[in-house]
C-alpha atoms as a PDB file:
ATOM      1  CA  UNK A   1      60.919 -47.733  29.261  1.00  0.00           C
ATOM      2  CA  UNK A   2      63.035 -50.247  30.966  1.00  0.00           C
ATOM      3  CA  UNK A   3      65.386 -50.931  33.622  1.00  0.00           C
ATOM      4  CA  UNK A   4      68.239 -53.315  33.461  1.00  0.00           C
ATOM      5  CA  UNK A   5      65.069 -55.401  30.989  1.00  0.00           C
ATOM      6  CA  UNK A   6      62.449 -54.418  33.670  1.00  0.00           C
ATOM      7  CA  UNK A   7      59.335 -52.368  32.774  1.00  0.00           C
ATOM      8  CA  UNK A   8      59.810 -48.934  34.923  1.00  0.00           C
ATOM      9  CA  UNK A   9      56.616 -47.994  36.565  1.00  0.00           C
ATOM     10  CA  UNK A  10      55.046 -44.360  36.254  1.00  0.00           C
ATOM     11  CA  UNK A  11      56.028 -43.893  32.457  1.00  0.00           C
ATOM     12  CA  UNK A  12      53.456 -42.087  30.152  1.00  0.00           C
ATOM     13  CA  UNK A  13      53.292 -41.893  26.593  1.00  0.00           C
ATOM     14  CA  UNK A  14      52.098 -39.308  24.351  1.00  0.00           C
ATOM     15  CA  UNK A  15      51.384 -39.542  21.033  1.00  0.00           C
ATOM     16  CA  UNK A  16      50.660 -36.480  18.331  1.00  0.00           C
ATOM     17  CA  UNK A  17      49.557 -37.748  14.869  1.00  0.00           C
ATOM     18  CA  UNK A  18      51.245 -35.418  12.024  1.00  0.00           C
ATOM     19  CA  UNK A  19      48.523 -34.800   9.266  1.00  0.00           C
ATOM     20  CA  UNK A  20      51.024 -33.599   6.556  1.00  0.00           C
ATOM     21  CA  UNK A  21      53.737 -36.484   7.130  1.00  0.00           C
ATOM     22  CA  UNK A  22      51.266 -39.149   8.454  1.00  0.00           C
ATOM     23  CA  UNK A  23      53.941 -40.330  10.965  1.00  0.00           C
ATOM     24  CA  UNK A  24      53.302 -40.276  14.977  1.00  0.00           C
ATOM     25  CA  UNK A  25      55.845 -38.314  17.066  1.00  0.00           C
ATOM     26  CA  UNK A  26      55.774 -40.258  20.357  1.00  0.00           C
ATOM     27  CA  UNK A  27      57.254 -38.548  24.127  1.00  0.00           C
ATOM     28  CA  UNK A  28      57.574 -41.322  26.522  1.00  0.00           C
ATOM     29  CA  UNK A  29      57.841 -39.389  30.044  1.00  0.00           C
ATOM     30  CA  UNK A  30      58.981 -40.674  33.689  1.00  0.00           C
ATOM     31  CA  UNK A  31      57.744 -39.431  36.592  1.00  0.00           C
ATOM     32  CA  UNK A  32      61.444 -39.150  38.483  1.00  0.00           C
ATOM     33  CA  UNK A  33      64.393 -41.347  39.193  1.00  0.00           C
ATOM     34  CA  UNK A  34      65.493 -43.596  41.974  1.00  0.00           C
ATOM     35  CA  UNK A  35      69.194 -43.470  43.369  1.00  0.00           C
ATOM     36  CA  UNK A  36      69.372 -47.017  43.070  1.00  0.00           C
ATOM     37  CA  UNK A  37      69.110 -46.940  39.237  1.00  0.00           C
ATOM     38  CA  UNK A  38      72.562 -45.667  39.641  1.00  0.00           C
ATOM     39  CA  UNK A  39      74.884 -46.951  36.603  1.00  0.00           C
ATOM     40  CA  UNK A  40      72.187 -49.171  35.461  1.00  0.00           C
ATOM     41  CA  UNK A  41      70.353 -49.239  31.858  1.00  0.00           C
ATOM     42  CA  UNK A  42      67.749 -47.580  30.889  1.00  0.00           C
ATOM     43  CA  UNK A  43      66.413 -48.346  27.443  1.00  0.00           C
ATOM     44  CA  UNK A  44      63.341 -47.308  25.260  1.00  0.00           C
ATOM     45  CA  UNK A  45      62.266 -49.064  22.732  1.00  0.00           C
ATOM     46  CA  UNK A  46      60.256 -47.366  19.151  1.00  0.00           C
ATOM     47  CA  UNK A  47      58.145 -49.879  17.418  1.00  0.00           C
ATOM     48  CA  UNK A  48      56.995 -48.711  14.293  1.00  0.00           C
ATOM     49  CA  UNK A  49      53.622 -50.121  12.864  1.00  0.00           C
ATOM     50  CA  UNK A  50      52.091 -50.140   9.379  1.00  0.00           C
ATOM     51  CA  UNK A  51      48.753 -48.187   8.824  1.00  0.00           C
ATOM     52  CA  UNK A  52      47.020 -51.480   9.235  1.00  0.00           C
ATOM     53  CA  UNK A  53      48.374 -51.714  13.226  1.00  0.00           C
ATOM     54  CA  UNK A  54      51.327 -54.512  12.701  1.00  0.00           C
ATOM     55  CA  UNK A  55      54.319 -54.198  13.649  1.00  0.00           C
ATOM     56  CA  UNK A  56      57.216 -53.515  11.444  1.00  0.00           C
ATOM     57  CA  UNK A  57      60.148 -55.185  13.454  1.00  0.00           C
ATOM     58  CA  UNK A  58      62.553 -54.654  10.884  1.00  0.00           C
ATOM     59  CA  UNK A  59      62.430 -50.557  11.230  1.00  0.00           C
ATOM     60  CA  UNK A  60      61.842 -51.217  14.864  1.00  0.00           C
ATOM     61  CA  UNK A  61      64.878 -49.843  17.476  1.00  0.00           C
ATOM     62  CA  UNK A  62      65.742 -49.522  20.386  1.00  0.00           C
ATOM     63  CA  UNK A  63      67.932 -46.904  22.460  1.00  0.00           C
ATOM     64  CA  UNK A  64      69.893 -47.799  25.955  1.00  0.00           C
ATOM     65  CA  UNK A  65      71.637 -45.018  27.998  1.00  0.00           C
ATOM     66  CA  UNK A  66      73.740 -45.351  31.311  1.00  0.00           C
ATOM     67  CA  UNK A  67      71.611 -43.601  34.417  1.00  0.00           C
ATOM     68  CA  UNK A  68      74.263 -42.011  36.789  1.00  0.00           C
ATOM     69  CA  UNK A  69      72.918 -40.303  39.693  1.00  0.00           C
ATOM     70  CA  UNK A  70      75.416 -37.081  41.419  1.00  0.00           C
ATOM     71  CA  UNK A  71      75.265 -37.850  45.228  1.00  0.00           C
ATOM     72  CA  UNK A  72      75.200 -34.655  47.275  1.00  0.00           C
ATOM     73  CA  UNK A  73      75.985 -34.986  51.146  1.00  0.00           C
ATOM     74  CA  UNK A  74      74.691 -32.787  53.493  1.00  0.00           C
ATOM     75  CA  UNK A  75      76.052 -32.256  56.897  1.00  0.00           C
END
């Protein structure tokens, strides 16, 4: 994961290999946000690879949302 093109620190990844498709579902998780990421980019980025480990660039994507954070005040 990335923000604004930097690597976010505190991301995991978890992969579980599927027998019967032999695909990978991946979860990439984040430990919590940051109000200053507020209405910046976050993108992750799937990189598929061939059963021999290379990359397959061409299938490869990527995915970029807008992080807005709700302010609450407290008095």
């Amino acid at each position: 994961m990335y923000l604004d093109g930097e690597n976010i620190t505190g991301v995991s990844q978890h992969d579980v290999f599927e027998e019967n498709t032999r695909t990978y579902t991946s979860v990439a998780t984040l430990e919590g946000a940051n109000r200053t990421w507020d209405n910046k980019n976050i993108t992750c980025r799937l990189l598929v690879r061939n059963l021999d480990g290379k990359y397959v660039f061409e299938e490869s994507t990527s995915a970029t949302v807008n992080y807005k954070c709700n302010y609450v005040f407290y008095y």
